[in-house]
C-alpha atoms as a PDB file:
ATOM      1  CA  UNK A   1       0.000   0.000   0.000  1.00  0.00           C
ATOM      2  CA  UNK A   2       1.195   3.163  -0.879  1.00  0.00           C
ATOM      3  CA  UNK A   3      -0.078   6.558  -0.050  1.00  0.00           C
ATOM      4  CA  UNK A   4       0.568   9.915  -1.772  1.00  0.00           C
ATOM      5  CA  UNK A   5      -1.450  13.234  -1.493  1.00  0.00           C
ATOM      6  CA  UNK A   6      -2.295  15.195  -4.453  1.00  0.00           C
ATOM      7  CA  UNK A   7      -2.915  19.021  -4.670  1.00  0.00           C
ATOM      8  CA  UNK A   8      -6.764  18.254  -5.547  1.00  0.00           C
ATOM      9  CA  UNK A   9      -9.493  15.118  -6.801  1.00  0.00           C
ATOM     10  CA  UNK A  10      -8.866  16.173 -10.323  1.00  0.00           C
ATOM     11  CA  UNK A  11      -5.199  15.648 -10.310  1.00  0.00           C
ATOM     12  CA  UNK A  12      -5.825  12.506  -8.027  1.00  0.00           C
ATOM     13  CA  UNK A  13      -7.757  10.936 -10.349  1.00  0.00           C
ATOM     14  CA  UNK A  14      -5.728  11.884 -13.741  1.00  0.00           C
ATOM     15  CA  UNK A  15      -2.866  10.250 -11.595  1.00  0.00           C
ATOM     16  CA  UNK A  16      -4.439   7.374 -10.666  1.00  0.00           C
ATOM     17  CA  UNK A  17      -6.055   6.470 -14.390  1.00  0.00           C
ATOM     18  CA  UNK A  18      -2.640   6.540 -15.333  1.00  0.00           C
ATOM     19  CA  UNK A  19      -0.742   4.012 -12.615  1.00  0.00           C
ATOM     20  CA  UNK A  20      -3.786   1.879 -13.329  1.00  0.00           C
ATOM     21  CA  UNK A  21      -3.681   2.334 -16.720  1.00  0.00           C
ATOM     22  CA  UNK A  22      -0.103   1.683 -16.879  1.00  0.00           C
ATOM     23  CA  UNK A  23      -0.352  -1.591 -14.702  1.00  0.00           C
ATOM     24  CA  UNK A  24       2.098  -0.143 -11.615  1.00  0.00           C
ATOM     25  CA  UNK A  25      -1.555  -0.287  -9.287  1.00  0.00           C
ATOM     26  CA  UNK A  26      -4.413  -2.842  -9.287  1.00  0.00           C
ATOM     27  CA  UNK A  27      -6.563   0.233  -7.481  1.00  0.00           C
ATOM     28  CA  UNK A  28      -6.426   3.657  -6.034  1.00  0.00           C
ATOM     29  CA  UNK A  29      -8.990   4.577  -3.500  1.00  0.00           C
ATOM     30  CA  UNK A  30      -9.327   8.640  -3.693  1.00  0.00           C
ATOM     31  CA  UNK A  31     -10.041  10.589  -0.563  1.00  0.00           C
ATOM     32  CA  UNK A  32     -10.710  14.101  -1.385  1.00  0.00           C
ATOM     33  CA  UNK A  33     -10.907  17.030   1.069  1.00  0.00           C
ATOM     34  CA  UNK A  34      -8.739  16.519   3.552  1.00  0.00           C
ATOM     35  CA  UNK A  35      -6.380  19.314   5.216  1.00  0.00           C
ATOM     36  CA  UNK A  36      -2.906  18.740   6.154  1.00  0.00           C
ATOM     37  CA  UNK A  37      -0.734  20.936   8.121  1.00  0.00           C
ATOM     38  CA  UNK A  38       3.204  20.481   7.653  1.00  0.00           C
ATOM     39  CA  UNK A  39       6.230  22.391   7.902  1.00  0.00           C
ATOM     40  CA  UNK A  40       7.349  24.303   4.597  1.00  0.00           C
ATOM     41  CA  UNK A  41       9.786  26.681   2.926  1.00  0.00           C
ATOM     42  CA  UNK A  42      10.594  27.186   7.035  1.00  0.00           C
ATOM     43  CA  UNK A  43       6.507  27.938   7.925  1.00  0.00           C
ATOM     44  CA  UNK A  44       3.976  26.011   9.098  1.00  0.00           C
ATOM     45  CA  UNK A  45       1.519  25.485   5.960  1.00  0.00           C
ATOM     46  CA  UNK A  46      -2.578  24.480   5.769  1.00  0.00           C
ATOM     47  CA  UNK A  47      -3.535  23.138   2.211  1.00  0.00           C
ATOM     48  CA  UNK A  48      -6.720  20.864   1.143  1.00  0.00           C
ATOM     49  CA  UNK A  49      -5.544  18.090  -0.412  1.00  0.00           C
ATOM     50  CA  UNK A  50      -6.615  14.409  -1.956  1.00  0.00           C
ATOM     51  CA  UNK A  51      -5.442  11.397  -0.258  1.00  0.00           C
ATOM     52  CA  UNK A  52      -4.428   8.308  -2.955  1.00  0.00           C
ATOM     53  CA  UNK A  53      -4.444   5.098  -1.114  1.00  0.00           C
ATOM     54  CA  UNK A  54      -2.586   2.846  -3.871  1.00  0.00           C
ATOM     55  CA  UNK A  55      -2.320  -0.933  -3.943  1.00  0.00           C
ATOM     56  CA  UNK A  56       0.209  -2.585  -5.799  1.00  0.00           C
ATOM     57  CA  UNK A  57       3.112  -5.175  -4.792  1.00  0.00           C
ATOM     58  CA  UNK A  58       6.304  -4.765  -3.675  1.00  0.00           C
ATOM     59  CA  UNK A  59       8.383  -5.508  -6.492  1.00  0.00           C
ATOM     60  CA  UNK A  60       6.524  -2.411  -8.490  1.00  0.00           C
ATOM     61  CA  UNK A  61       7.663  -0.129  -5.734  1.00  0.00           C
ATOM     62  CA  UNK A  62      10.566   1.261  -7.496  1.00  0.00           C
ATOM     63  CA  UNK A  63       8.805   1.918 -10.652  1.00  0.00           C
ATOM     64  CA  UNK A  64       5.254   3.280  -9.212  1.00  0.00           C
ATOM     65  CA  UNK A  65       7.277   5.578  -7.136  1.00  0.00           C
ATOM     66  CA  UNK A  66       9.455   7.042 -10.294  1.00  0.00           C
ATOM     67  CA  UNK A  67       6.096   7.615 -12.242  1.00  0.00           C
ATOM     68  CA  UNK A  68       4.569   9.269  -9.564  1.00  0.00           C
ATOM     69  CA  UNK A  69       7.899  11.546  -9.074  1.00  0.00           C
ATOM     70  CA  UNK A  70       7.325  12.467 -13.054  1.00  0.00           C
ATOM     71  CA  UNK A  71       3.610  12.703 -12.752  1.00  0.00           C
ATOM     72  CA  UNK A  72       3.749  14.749  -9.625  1.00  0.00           C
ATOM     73  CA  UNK A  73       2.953  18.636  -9.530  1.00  0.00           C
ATOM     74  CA  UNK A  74       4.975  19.105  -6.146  1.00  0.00           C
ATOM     75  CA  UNK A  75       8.723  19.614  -5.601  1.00  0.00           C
ATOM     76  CA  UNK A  76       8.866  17.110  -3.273  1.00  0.00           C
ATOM     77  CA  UNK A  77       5.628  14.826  -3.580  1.00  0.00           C
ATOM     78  CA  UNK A  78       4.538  12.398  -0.405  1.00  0.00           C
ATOM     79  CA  UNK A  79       5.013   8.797  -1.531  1.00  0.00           C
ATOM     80  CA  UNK A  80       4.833   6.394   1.441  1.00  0.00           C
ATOM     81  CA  UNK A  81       4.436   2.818   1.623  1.00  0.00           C
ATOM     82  CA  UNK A  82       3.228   0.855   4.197  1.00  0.00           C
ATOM     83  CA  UNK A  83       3.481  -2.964   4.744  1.00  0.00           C
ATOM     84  CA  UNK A  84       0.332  -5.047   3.929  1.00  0.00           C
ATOM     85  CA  UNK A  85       0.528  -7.690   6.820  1.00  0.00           C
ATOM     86  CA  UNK A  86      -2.718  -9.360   6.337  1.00  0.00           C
ATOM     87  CA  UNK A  87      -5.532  -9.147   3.845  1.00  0.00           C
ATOM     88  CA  UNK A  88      -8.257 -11.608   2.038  1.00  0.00           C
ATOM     89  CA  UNK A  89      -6.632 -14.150  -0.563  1.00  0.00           C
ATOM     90  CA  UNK A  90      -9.307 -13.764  -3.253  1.00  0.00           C
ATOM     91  CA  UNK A  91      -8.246  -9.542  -2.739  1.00  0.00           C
ATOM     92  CA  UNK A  92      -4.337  -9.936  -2.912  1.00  0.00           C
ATOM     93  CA  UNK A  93      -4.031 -12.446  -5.407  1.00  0.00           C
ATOM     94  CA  UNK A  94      -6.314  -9.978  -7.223  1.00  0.00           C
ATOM     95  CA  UNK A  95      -3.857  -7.508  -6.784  1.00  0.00           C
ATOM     96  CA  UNK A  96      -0.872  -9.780  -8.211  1.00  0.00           C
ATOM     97  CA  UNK A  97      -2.716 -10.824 -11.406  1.00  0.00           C
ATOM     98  CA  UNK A  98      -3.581  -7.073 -12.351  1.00  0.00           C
ATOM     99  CA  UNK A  99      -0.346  -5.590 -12.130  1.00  0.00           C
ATOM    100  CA  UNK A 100       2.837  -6.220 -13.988  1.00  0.00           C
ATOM    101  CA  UNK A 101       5.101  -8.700 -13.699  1.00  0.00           C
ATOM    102  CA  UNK A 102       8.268  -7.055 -13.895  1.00  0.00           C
END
């Protein structure tokens, strides 16, 4: 699971049509509206943003997180991923016969 916020839905979902598209995520789940307060350009900063929730499998990693880097509006774009420890078979061998296999 990977997570990356986006400026807004719009550029969420042109983002995530395209990892999809391109086989690098079985599914993003799109959370629009949600603020985030972080440290920036040595201020605290308040922005809306869209929250991508994006499955894919490990060996993709390297490559989802290059296409989001050239896909990315930001200078320096959140890309986080996060362990799946446990999840339904029929949903994560989804996942593996979606994506690549490179």
């Amino acid at each position: 699971m990977v997570l990356c916020t986006l400026p807004d839905n719009q550029s969420a979902q042109k983002m995530a049509e395209t990892l999809v598209g391109e086989k690098l995520a079985a599914c993003c789940n799109i959370v629009p509206k949600l603020t985030s307060v972080y440290f920036w350009q040595g201020k605290i900063q308040h922005d809306s943003e869209a929250l991508m929730l994006i499955k894919t499998k490990e060996s993709l990693y390297a490559k989802l997180e290059q296409r989001i880097l050239e896909l990315h509006p930001y200078e320096v774009p959140e890309v986080i991923a996060l362990p799946v420890e446990k999840g339904s078979n029929a949903y994560l061998n989804w996942i593996n016969q979606v994506v690549r296999n490179d």
